[in-house]
N, C-alpha and C. Protein backbone atom coordinates (compact mmCIF):
# COMPACT_ATOMS: atom_id res chain seq x y z
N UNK A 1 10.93 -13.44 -18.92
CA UNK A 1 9.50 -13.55 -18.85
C UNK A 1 9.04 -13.18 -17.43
N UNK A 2 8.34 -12.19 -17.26
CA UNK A 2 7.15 -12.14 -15.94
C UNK A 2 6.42 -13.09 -15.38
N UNK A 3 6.78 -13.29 -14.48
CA UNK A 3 5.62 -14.33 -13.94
C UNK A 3 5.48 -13.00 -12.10
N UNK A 4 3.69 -13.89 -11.90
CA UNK A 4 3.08 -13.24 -10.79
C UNK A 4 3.25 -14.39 -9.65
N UNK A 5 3.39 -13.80 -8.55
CA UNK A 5 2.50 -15.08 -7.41
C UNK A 5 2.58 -14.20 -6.23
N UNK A 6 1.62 -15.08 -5.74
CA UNK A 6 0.87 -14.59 -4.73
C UNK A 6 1.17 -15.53 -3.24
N UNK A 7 1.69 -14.38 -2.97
CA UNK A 7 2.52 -14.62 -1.57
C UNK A 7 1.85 -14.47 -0.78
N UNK A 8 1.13 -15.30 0.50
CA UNK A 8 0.81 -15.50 1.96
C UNK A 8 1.33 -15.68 3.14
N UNK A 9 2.04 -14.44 3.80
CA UNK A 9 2.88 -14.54 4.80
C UNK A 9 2.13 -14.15 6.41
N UNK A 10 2.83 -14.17 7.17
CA UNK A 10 2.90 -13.75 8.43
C UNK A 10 2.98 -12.07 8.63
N UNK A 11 1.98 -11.35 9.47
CA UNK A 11 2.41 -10.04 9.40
C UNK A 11 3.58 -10.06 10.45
N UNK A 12 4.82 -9.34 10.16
CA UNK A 12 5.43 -9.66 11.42
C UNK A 12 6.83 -8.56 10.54
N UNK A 13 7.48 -7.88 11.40
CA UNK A 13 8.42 -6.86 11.10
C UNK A 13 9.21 -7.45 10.50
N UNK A 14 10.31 -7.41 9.16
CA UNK A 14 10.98 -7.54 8.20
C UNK A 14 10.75 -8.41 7.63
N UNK A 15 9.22 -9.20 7.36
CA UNK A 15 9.08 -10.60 6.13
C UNK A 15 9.54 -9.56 5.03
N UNK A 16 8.93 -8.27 4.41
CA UNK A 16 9.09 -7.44 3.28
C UNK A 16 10.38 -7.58 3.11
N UNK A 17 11.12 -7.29 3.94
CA UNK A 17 12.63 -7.07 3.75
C UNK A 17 13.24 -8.35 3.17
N UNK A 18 13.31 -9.26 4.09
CA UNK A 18 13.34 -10.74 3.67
C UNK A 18 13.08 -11.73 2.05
N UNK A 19 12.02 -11.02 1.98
CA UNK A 19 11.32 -11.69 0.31
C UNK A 19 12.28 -10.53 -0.43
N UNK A 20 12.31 -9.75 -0.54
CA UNK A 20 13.17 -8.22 -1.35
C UNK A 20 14.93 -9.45 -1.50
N UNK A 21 15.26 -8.70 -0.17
CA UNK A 21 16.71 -9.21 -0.41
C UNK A 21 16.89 -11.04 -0.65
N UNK A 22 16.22 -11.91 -0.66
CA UNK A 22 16.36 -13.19 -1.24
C UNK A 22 16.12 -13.17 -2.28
N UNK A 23 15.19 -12.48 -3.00
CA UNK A 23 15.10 -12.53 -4.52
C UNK A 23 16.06 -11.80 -4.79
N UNK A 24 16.60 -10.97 -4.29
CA UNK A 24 17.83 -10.29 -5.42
C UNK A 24 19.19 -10.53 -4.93
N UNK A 25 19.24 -11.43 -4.11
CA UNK A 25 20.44 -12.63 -3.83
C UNK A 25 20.58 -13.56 -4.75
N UNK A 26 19.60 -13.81 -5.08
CA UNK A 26 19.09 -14.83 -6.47
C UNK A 26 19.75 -14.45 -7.51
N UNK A 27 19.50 -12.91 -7.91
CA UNK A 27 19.47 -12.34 -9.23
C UNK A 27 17.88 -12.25 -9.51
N UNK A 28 16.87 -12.61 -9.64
CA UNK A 28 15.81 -12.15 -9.87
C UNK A 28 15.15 -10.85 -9.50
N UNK A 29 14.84 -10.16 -10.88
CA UNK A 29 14.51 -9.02 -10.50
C UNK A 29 13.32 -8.77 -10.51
N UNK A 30 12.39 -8.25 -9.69
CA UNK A 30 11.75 -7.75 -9.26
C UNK A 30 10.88 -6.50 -9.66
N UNK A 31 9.96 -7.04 -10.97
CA UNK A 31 9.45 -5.53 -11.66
C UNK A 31 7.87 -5.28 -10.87
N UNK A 32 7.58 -5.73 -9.84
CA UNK A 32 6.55 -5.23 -8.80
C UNK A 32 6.31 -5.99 -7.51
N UNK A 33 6.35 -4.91 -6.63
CA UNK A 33 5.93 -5.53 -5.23
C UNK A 33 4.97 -5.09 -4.40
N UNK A 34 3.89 -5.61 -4.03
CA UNK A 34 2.65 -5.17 -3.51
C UNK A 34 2.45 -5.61 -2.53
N UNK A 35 2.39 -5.50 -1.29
CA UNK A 35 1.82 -5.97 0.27
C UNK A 35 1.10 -5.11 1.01
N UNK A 36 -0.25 -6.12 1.56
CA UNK A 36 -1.34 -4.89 2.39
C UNK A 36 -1.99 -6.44 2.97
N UNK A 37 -2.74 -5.84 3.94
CA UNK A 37 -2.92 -7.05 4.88
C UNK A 37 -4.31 -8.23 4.21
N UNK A 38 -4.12 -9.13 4.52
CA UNK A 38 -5.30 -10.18 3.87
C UNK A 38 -6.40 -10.00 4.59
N UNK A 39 -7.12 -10.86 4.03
CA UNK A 39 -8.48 -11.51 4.89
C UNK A 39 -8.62 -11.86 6.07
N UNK A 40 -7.38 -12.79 6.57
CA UNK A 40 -6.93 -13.30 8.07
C UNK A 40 -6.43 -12.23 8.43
N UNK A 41 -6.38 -12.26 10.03
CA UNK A 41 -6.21 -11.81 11.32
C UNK A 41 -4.47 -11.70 11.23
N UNK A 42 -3.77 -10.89 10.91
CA UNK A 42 -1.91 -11.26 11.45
C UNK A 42 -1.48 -11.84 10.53
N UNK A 43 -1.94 -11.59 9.28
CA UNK A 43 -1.41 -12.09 7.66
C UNK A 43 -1.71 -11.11 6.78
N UNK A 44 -0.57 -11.63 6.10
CA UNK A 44 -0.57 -10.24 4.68
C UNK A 44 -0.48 -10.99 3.26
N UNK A 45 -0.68 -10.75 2.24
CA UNK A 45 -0.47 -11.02 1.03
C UNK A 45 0.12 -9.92 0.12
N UNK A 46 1.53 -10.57 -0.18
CA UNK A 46 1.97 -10.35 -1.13
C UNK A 46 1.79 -10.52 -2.87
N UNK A 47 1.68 -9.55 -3.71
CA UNK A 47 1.70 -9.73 -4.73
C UNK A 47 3.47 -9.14 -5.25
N UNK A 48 3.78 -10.38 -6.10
CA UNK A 48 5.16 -10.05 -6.30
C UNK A 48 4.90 -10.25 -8.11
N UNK A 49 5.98 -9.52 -8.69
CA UNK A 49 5.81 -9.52 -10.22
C UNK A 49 7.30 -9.92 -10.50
N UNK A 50 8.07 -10.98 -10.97
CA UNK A 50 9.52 -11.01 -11.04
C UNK A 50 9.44 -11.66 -12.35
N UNK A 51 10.80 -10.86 -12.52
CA UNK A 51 11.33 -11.85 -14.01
C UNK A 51 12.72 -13.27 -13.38
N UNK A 52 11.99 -14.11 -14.40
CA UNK A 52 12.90 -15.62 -13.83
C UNK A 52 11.95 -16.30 -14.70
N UNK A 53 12.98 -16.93 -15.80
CA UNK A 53 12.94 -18.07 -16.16
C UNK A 53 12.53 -19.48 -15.76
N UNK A 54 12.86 -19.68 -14.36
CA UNK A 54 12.45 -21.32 -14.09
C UNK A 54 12.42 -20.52 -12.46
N UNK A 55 10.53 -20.69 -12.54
CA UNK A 55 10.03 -20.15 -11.67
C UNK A 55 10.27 -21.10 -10.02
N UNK A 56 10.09 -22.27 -10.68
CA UNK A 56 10.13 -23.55 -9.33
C UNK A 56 11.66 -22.89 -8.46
N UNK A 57 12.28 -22.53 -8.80
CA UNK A 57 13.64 -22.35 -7.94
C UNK A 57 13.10 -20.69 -7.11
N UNK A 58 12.26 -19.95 -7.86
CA UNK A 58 11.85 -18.78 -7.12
C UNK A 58 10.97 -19.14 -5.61
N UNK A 59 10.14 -20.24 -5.97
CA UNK A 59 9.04 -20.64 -5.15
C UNK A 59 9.75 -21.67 -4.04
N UNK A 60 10.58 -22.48 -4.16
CA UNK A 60 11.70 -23.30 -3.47
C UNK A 60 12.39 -22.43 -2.47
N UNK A 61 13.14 -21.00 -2.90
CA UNK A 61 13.97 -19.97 -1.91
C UNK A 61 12.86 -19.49 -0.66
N UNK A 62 11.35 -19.25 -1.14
CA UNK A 62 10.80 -18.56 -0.62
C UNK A 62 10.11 -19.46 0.67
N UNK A 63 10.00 -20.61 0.33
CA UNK A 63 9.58 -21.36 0.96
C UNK A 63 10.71 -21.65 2.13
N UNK A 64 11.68 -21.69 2.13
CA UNK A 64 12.84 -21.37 2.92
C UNK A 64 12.03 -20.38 4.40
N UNK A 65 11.90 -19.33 3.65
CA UNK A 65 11.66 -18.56 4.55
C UNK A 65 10.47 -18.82 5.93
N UNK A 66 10.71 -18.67 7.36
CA UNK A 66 9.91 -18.76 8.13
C UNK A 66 8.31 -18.05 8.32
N UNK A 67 8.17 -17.13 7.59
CA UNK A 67 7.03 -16.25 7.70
C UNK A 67 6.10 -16.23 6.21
N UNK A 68 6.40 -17.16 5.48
CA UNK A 68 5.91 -17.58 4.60
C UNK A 68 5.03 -18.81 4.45
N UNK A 69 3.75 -18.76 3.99
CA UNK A 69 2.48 -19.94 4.55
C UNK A 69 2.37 -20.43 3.49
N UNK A 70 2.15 -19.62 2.20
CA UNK A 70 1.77 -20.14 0.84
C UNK A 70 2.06 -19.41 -0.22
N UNK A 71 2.35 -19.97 -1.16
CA UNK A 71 2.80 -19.24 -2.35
C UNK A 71 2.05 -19.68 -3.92
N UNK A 72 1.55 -19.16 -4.17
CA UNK A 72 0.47 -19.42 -5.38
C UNK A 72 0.78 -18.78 -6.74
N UNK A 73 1.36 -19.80 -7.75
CA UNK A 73 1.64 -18.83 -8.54
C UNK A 73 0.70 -18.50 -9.59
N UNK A 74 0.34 -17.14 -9.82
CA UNK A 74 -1.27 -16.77 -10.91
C UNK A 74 -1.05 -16.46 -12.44
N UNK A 75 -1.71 -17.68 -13.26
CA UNK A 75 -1.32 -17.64 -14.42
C UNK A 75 -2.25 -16.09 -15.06
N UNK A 76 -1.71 -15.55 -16.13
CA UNK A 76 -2.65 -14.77 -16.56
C UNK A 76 -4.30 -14.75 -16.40
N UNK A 77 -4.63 -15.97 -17.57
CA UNK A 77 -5.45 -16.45 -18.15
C UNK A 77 -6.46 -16.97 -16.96
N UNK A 78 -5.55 -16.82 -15.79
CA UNK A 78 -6.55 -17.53 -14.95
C UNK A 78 -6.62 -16.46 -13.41
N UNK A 79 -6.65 -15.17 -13.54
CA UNK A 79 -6.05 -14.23 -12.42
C UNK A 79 -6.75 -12.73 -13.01
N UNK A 80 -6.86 -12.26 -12.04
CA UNK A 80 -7.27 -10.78 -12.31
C UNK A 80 -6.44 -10.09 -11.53
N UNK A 81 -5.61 -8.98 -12.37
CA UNK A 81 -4.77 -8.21 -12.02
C UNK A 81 -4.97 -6.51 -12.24
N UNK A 82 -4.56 -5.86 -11.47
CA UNK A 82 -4.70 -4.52 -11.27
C UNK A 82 -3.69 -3.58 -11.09
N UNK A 83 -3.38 -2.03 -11.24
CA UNK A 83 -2.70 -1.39 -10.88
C UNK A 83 -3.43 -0.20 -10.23
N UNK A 84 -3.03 0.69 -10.22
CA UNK A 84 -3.68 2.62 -10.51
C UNK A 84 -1.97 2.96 -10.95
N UNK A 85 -2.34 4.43 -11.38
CA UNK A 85 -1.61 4.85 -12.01
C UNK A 85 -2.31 6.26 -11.78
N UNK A 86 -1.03 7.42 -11.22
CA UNK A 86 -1.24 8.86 -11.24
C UNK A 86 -0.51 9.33 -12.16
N UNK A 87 -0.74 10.16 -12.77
CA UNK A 87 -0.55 10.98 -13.88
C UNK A 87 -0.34 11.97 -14.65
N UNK A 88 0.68 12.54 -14.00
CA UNK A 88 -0.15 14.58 -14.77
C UNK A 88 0.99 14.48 -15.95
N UNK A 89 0.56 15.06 -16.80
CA UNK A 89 0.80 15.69 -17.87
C UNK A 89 0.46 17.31 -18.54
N UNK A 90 1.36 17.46 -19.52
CA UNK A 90 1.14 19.00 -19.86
C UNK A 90 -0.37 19.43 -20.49
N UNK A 91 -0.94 20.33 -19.98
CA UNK A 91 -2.26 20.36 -20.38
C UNK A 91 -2.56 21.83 -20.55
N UNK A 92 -2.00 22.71 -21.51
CA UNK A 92 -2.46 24.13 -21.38
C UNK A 92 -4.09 23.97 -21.32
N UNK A 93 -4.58 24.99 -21.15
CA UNK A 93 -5.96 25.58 -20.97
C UNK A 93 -6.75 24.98 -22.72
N UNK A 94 -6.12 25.18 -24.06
CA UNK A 94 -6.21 24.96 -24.84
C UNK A 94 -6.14 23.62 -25.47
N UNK A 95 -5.59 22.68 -24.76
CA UNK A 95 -5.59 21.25 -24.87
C UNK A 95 -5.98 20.76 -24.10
N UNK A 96 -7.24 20.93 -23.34
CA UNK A 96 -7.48 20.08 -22.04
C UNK A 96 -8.51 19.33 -22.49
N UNK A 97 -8.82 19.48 -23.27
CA UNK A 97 -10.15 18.91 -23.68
C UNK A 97 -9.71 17.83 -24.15
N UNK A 98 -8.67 17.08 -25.32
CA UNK A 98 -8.29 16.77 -25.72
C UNK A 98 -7.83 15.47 -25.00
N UNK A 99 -7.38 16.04 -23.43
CA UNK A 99 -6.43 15.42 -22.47
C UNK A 99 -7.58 14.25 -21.84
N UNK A 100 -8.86 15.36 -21.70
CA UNK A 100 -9.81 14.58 -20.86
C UNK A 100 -11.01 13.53 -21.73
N UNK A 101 -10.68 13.58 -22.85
CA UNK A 101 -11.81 12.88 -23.99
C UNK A 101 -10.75 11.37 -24.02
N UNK A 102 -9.60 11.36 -23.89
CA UNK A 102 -8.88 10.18 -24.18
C UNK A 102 -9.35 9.93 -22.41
N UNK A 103 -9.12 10.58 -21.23
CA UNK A 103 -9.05 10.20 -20.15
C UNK A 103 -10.63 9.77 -20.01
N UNK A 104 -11.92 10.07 -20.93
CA UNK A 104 -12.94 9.60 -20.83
C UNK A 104 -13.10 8.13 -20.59
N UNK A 105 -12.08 7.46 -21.98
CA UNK A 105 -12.37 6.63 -22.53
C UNK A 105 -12.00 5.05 -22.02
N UNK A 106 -11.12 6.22 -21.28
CA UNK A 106 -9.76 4.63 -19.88
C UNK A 106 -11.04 5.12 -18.95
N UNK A 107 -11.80 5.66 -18.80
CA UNK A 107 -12.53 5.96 -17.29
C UNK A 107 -11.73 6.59 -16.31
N UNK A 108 -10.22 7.44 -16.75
CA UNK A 108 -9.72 8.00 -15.69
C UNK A 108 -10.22 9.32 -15.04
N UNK A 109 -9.71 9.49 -14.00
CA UNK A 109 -10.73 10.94 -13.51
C UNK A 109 -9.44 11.74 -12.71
N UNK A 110 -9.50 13.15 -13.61
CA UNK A 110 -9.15 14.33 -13.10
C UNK A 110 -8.97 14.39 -11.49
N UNK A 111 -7.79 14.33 -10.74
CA UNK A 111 -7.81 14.23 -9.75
C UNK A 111 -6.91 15.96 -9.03
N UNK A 112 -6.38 16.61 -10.14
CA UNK A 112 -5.44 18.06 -9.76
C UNK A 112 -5.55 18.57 -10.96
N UNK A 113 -6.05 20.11 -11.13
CA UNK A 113 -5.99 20.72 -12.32
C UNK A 113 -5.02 22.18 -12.01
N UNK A 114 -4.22 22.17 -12.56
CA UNK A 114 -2.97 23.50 -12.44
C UNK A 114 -3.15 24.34 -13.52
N UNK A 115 -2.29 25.42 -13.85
CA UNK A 115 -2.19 26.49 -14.90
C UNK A 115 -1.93 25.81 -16.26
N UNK A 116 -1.09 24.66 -16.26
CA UNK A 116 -0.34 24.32 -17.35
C UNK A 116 -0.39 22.57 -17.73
N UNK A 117 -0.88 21.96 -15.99
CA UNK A 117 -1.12 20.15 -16.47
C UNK A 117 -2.24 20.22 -15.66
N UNK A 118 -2.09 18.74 -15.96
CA UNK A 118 -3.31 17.95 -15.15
C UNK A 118 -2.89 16.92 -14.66
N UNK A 119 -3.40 16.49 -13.87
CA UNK A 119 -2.85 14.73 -13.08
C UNK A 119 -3.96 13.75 -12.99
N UNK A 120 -4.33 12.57 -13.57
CA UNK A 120 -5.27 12.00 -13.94
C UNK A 120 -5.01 10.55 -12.71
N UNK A 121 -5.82 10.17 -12.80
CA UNK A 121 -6.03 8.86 -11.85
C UNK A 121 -6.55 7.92 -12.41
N UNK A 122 -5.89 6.07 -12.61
CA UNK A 122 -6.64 5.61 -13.79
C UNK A 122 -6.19 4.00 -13.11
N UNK A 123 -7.37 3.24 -13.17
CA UNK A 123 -6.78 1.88 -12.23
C UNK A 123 -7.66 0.74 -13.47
N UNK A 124 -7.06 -0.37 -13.50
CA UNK A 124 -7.65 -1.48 -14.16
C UNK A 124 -6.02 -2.13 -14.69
N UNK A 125 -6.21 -3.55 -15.45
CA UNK A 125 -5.41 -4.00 -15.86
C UNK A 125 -4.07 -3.35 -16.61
N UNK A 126 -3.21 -4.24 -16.17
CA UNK A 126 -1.65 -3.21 -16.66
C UNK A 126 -1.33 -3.11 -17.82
N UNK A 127 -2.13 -4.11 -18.61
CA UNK A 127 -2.80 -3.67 -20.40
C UNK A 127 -3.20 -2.49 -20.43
N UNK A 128 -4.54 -2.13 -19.64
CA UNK A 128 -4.92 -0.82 -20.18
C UNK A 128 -4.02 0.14 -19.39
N UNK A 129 -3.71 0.28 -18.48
CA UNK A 129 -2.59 1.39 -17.71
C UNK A 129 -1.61 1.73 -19.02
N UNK A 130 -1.01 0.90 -19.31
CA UNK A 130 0.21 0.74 -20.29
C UNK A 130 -0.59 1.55 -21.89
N UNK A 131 -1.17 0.95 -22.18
CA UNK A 131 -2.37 1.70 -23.23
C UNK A 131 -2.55 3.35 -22.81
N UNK A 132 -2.94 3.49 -21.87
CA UNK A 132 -3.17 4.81 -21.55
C UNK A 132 -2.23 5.81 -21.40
N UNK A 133 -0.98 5.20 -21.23
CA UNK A 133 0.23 5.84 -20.57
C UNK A 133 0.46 6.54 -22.18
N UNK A 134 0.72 5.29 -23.29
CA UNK A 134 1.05 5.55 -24.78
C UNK A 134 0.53 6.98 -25.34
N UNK A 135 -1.17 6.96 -24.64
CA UNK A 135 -2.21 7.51 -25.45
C UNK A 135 -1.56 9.51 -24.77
N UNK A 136 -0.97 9.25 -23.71
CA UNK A 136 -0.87 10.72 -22.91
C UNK A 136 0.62 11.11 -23.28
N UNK A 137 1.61 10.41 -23.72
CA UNK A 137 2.99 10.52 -24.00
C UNK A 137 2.90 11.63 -25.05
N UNK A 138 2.17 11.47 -25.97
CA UNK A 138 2.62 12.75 -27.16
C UNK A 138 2.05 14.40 -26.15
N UNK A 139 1.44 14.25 -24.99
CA UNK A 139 1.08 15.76 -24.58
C UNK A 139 2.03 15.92 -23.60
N UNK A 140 3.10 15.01 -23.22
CA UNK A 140 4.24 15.27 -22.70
C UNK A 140 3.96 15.02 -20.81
N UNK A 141 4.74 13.77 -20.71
CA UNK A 141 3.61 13.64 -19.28
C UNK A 141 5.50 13.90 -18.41
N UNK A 142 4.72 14.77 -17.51
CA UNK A 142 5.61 15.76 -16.06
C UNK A 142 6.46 14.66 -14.98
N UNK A 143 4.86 14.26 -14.76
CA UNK A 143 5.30 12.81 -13.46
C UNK A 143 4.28 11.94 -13.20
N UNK A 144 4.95 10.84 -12.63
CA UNK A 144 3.89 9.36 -12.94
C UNK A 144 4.22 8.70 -11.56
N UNK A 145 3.45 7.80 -11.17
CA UNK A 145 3.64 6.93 -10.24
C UNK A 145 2.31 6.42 -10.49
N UNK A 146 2.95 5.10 -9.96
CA UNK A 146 2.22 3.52 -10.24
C UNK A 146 2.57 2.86 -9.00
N UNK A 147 1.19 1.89 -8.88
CA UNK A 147 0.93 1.34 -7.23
C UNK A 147 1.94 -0.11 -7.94
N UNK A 148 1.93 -1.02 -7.19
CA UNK A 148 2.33 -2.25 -7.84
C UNK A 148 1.23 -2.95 -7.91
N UNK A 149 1.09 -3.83 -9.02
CA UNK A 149 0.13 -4.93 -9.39
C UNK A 149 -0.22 -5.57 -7.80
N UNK A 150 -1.66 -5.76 -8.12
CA UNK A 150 -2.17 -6.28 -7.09
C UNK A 150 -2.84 -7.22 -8.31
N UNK A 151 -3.31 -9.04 -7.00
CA UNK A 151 -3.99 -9.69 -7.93
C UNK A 151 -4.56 -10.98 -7.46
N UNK A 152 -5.61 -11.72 -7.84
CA UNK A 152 -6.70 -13.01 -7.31
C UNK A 152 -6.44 -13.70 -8.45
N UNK A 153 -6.55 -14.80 -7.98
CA UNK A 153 -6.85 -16.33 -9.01
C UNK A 153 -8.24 -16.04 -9.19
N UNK A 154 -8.58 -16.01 -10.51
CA UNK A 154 -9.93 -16.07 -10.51
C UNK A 154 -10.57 -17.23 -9.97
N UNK A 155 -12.27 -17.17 -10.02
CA UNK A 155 -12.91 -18.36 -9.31
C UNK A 155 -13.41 -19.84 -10.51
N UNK A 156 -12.95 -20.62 -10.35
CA UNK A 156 -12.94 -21.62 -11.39
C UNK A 156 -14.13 -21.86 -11.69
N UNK A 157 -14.82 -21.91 -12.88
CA UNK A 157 -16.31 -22.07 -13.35
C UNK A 157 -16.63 -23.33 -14.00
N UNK A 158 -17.69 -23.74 -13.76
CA UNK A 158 -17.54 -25.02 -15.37
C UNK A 158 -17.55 -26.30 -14.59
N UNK A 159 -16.90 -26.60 -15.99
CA UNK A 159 -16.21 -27.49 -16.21
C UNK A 159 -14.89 -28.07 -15.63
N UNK A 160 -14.10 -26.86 -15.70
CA UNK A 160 -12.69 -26.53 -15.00
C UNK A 160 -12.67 -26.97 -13.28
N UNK A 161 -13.85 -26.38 -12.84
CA UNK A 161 -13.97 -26.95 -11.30
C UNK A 161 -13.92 -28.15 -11.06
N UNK A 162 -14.54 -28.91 -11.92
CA UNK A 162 -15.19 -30.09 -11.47
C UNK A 162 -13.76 -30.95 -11.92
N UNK A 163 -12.74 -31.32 -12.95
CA UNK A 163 -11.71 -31.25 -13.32
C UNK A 163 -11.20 -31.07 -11.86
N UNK A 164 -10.90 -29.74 -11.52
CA UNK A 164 -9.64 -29.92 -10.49
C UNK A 164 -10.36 -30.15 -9.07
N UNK A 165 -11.90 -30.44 -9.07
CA UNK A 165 -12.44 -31.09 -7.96
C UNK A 165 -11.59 -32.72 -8.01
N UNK A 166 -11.60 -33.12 -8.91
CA UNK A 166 -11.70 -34.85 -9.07
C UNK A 166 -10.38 -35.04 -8.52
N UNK A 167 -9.13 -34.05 -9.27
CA UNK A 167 -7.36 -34.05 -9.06
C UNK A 167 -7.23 -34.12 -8.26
């Protein structure tokens, strides 16, 4: 099972390295890793995507670590998550239309047009990325690259606030 969290470290030369090789000292693997600097001054946030069963022992190793402040782990249901995704696929002159009416519909946008493909640009949840990827596979896609999930706890509304105001 996937689970996300959201890592708050120290900017400081090899934390990346550090979180990488402890998780896969572990055995936990690692199906996305995202770091770019936060809000604060000399801090970064990590978004990490790993598979592991009994997450508390993931969050326990990390905490180990010196350059690590906080670790938050983001349930689906309660998180907004993102990718982009580049794209080209085979697109003669005669199927392009075809290419760009599905790419309408994700909101992706034409970013390189060649003799024979196209390379599309397409960002939102890794539902629809994954959806879109399906929808371009039968026109035969060339080459792909994908950012890693980036992602926020959403902001608690309601009812729900007032609940984990009281806790």
């Amino acid at each position: 099972m996937y689970r996300t969290l959201s890592v708050f470290v120290e900017d400081r030369p090899g934390v990346l390295a550090r979180v990488a090789s402890l998780l896969a000292r572990r055995g936990f693997n690692i199906r996305s890793l995202a770091v770019g600097p936060s809000h604060e001054e000399g801090m970064s946030k990590m978004t990490i995507v790993v598979e592991a069963p009994e997450l508390e022992q993931v969050k326990k190793q990390l905490h180990k670590l010196v350059n690590v402040v906080k670790i938050t782990e983001l349930e689906p249901d309660r998180s907004l998550e993102r990718e982009i995704m580049l794209v080209r696929v085979s697109a003669p002159p005669g199927r392009r239309s075809e290419v760009l009416e599905i790419a309408d519909i994700f909101k992706a946008t034409p970013v390189d047009v060649g003799h024979s493909s196209m390379c599309l640009q397409v960002a939102g949840d890794p539902g629809k990325i994954n959806d879109f990827l399906e929808l371009l596979r039968p026109f035969g896609v060339v080459d792909l690259a994908k950012s890693g999930r980036i992602a926020l706890a959403r902001e608690l509304k309601g009812k729900e606030s007032k609940l984990r105001a009281v806790n």
